[in-house]
Protein backbone atom coordinates (compact mmCIF):
# COMPACT_ATOMS: atom_id res chain seq x y z
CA UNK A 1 61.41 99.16 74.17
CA UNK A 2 57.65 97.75 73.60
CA UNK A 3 56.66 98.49 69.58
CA UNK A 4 52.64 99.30 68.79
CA UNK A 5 51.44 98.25 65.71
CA UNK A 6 48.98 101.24 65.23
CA UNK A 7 48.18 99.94 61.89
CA UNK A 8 44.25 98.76 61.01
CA UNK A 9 45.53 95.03 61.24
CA UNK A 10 42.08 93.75 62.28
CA UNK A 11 40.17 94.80 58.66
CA UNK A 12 43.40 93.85 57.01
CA UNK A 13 42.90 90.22 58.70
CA UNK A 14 38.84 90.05 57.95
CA UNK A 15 39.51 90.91 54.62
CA UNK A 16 42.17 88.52 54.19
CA UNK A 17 39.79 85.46 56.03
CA UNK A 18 36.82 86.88 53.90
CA UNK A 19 38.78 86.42 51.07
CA UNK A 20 40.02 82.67 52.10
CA UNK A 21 36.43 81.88 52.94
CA UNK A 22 34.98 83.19 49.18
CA UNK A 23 38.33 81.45 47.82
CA UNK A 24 37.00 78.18 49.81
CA UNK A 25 33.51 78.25 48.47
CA UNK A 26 34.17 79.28 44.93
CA UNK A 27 36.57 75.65 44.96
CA UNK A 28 33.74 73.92 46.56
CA UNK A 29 30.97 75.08 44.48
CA UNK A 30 33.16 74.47 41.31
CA UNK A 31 33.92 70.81 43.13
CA UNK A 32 30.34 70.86 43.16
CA UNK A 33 29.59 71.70 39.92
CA UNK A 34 32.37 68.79 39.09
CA UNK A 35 30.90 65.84 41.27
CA UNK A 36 27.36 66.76 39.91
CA UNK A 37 28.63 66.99 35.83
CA UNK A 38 30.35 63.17 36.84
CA UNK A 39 27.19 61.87 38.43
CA UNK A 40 24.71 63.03 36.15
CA UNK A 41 27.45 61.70 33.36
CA UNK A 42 27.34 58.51 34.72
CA UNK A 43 23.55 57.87 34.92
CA UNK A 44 23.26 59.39 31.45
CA UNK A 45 25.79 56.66 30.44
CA UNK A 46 23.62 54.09 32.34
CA UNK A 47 20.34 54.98 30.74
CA UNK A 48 21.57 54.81 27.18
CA UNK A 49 23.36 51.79 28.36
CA UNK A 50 19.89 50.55 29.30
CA UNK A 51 18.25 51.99 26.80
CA UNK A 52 20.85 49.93 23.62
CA UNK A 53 19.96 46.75 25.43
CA UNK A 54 15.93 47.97 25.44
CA UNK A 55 16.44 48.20 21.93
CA UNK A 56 18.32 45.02 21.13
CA UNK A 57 15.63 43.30 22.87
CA UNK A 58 12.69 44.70 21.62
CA UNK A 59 14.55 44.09 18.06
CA UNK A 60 15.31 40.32 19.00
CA UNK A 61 11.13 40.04 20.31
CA UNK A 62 10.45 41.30 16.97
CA UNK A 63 12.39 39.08 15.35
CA UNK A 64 11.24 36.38 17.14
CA UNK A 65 7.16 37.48 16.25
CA UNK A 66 8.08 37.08 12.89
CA UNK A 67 9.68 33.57 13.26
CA UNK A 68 6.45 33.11 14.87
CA UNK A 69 4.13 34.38 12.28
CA UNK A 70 6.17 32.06 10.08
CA UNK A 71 5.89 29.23 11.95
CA UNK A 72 2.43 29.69 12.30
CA UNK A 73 2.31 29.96 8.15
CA UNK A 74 4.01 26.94 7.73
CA UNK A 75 1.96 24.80 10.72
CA UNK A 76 -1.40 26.07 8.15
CA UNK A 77 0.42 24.76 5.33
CA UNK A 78 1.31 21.47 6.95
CA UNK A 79 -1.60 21.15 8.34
CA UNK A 80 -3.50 21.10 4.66
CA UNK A 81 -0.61 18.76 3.29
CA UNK A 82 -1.52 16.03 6.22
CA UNK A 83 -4.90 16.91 5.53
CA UNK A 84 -4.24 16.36 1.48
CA UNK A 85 -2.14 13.44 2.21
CA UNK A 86 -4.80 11.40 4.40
CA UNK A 87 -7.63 11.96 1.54
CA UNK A 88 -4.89 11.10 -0.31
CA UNK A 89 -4.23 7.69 1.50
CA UNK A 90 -8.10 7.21 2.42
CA UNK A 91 -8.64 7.58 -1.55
CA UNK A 92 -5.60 5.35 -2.04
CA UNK A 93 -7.07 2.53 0.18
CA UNK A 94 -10.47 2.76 -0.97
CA UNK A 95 -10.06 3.30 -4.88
CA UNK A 96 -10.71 -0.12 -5.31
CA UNK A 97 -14.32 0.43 -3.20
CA UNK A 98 -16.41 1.58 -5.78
CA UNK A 99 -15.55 -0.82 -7.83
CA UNK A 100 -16.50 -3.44 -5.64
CA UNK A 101 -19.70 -0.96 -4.95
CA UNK A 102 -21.04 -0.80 -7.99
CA UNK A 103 -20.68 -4.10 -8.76
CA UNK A 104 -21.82 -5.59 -6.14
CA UNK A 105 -25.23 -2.83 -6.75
CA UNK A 106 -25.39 -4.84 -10.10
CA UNK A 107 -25.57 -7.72 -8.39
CA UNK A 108 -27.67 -7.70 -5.22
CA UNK A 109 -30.71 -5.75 -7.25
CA UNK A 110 -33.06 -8.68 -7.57
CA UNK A 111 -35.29 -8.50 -10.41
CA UNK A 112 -38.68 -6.37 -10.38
CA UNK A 113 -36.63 -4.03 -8.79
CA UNK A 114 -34.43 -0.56 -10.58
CA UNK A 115 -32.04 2.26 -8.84
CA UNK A 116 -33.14 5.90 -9.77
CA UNK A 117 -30.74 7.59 -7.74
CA UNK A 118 -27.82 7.09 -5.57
CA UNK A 119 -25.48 9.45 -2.68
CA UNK A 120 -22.93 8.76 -1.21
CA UNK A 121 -22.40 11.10 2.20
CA UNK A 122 -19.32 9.83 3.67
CA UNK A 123 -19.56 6.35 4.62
CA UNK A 124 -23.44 6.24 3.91
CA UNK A 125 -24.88 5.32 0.64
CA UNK A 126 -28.80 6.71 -0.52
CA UNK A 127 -30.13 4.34 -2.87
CA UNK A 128 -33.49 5.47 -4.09
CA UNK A 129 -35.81 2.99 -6.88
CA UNK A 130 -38.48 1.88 -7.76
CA UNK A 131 -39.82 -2.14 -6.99
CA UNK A 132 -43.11 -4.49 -8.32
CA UNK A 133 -43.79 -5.69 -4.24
CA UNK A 134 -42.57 -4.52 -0.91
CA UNK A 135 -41.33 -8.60 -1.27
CA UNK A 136 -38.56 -7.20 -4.08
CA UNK A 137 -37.92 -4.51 -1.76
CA UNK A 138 -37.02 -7.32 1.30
CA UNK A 139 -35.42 -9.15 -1.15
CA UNK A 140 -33.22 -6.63 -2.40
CA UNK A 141 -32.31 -5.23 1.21
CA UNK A 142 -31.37 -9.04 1.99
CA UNK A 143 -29.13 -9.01 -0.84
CA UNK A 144 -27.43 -6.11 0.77
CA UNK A 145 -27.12 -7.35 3.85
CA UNK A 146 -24.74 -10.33 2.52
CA UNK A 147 -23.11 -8.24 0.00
CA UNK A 148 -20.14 -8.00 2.39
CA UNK A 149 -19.63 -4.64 1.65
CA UNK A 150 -22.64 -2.78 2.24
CA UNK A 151 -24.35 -3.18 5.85
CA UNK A 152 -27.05 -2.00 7.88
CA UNK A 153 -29.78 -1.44 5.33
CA UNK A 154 -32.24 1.01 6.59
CA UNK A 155 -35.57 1.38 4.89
CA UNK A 156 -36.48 5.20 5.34
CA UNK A 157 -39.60 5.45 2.79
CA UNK A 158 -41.87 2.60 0.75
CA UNK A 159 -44.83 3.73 -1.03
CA UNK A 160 -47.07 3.05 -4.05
CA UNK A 161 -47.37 5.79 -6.24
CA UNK A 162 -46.20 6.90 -9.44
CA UNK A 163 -47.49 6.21 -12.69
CA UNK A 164 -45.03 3.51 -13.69
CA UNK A 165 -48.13 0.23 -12.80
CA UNK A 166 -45.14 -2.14 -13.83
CA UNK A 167 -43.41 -0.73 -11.07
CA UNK A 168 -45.89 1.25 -8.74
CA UNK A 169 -43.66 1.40 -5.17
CA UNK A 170 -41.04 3.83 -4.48
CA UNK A 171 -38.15 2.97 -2.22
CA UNK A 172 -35.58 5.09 -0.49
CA UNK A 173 -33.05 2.92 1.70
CA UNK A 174 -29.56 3.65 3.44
CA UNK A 175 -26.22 1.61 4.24
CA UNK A 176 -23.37 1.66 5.62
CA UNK A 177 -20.31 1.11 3.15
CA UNK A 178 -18.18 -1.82 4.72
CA UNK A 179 -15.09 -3.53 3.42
CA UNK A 180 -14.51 -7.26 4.37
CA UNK A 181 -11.06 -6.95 3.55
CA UNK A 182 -10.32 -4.68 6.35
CA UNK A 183 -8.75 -6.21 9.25
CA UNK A 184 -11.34 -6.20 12.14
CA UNK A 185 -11.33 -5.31 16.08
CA UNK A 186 -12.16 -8.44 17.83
CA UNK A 187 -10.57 -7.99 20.84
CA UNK A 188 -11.76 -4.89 21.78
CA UNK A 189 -8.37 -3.37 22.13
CA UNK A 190 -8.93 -0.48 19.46
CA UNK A 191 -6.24 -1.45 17.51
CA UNK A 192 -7.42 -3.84 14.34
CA UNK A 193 -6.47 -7.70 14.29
CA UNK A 194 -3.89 -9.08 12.27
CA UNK A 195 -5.09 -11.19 9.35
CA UNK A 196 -5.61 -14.95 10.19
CA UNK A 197 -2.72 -15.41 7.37
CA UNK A 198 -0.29 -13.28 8.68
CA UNK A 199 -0.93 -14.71 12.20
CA UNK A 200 -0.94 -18.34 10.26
CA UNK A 201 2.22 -17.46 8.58
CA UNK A 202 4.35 -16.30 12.01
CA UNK A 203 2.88 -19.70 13.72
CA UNK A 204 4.34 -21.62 11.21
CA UNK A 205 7.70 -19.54 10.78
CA UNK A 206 8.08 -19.91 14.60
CA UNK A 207 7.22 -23.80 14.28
CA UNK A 208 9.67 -23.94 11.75
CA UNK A 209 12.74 -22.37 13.72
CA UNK A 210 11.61 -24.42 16.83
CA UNK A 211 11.68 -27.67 14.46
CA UNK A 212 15.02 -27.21 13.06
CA UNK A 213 17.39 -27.61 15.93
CA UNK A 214 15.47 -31.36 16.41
CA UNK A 215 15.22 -32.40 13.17
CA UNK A 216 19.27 -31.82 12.16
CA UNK A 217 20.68 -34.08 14.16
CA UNK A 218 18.11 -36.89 12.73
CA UNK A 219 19.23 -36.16 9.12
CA UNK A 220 22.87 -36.07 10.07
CA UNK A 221 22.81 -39.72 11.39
CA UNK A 222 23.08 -42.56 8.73
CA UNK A 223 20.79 -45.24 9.00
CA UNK A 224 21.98 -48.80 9.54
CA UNK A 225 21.17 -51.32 6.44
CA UNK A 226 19.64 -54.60 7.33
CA UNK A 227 21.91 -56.27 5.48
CA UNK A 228 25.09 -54.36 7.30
CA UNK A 229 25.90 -58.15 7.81
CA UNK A 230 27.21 -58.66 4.45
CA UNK A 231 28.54 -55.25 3.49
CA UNK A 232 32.08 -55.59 2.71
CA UNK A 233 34.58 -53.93 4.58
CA UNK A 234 34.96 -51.12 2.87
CA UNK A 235 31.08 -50.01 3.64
CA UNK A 236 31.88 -47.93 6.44
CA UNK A 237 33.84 -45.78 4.82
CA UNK A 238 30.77 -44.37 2.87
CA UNK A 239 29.70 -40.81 3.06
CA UNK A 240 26.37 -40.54 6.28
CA UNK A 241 24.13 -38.94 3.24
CA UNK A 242 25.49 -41.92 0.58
CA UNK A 243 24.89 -44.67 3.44
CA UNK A 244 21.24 -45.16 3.65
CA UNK A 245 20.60 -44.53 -0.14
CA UNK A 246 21.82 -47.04 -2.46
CA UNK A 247 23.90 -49.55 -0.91
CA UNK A 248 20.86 -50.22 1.68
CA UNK A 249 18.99 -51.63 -0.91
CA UNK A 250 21.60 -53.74 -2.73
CA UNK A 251 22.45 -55.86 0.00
CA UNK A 252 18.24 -56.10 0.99
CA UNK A 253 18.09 -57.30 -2.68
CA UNK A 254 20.89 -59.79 -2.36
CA UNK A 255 19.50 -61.33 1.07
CA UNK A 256 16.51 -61.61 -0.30
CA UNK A 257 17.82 -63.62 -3.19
């Protein structure tokens, strides 16, 4: 016998699938919900990631300004100490200049002639004086000329007035300061010459080695005595630097007797 189900069964089973679908999307909304929370987790994690090493770097490009800063500091400071250091040195080479200078102003000024001023700019020197002639004044620039270390005299003004009659011109003359020690550019190369005693010194050092070889042999071999002839036996036996000293000339004396 057939049984009918006269029961609603068809609301019971939407309900139940309407239920199973809300059921479905509730889990994939919270799934969702969970995916998004882990993404957005992760690129949070990035960025602050990124963000540490932003920092450490901008830190370590600070750090490195200020080790620049520094180094610029200390490049100033060396650069006054090599600048100290070369007056230094030029001073150091050239204390002995004005020496030399002055008296070499003592003795080039001819007489009729006296200095009223001097200046020194660099390597030029302002003399400014008073003279009897413009003849003392030729003289006197002469004198500086051969001085050896003054050159280039320049005669900027000459004239007569004043109220001095013993002296009535006025002179004002410059040079160039010059030291004949220094060792000079002859060859053009831009580097300065050796001194002709240092170069004199090496030729004869090298003359000296190149000797030495030729001239031990010579002084190792003994010399044969003209009177070998009547040298005893024994003669030979003689030391080579005893042989040509002594017993050379006793047997010359006893030939020649």
């Amino acid at each position: 016998m057939a049984r009918i189900n006269l029961l609603p069964w068809r609301e019971e089973r939407r309900k139940q699938r309407q239920k199973e679908t809300g059921l479905m999307l509730g889990a994939a909304a919270i799934g969702a919900l969970l995916l998004s929370f882990v993404i957005v987790s992760y690129y949070n994690g990035q960025i602050d990631g990124q963000n540490e090493r932003n920092a450490f770097v901008q830190s370590q490009i600070d750090d490195v300004k200020k080790k620049n800063e520094e180094i610029k500091v200390l490049e100033e400071k060396k650069a006054k100490l090599l600048a100290r250091k070369e007056v230094i040195e030029k001073l150091q080479a050239n204390r002995s200049q004005m020496v030399h200078l002055f008296d070499s102003l003592v003795r080039t000024i001819p007489d009729g002639a006296v200095l009223t001023s001097i200046k020194q700019d660099s390597e030029t020197l302002t003399l400014e004086g008073r003279a009897q002639s413009n003849a003392r004044v030729s003289t006197y620039m002469r004198n500086l000329e051969g001085s050896g270390w003054m050159t280039s005299p320049d005669l900027s003004i000459i004239e007569a007035k004043g109220a001095d009659k013993g002296l009535p011109y006025e002179f004002k003359l410059k040079v160039k300061l010059a030291n004949p020690n220094a060792p000079k550019d002859e060859d053009g190369d831009g580097v300065p010459d050796a001194p002709a005693a240092q170069i004199a010194q090496s030729g004869d050092a090298a003359a000296t080695a190149g000797a030495a070889p030729a001239a031990t042999p010579a002084a190792t071999a003994p010399a044969v005595p003209a009177g070998s002839a009547a040298q005893p036996a024994a003669a030979p036996a003689a030391t080579p630097a005893t042989a040509p000293s002594a017993p050379t000339a006793t047997p010359a004396q006893g030939a020649a007797s």
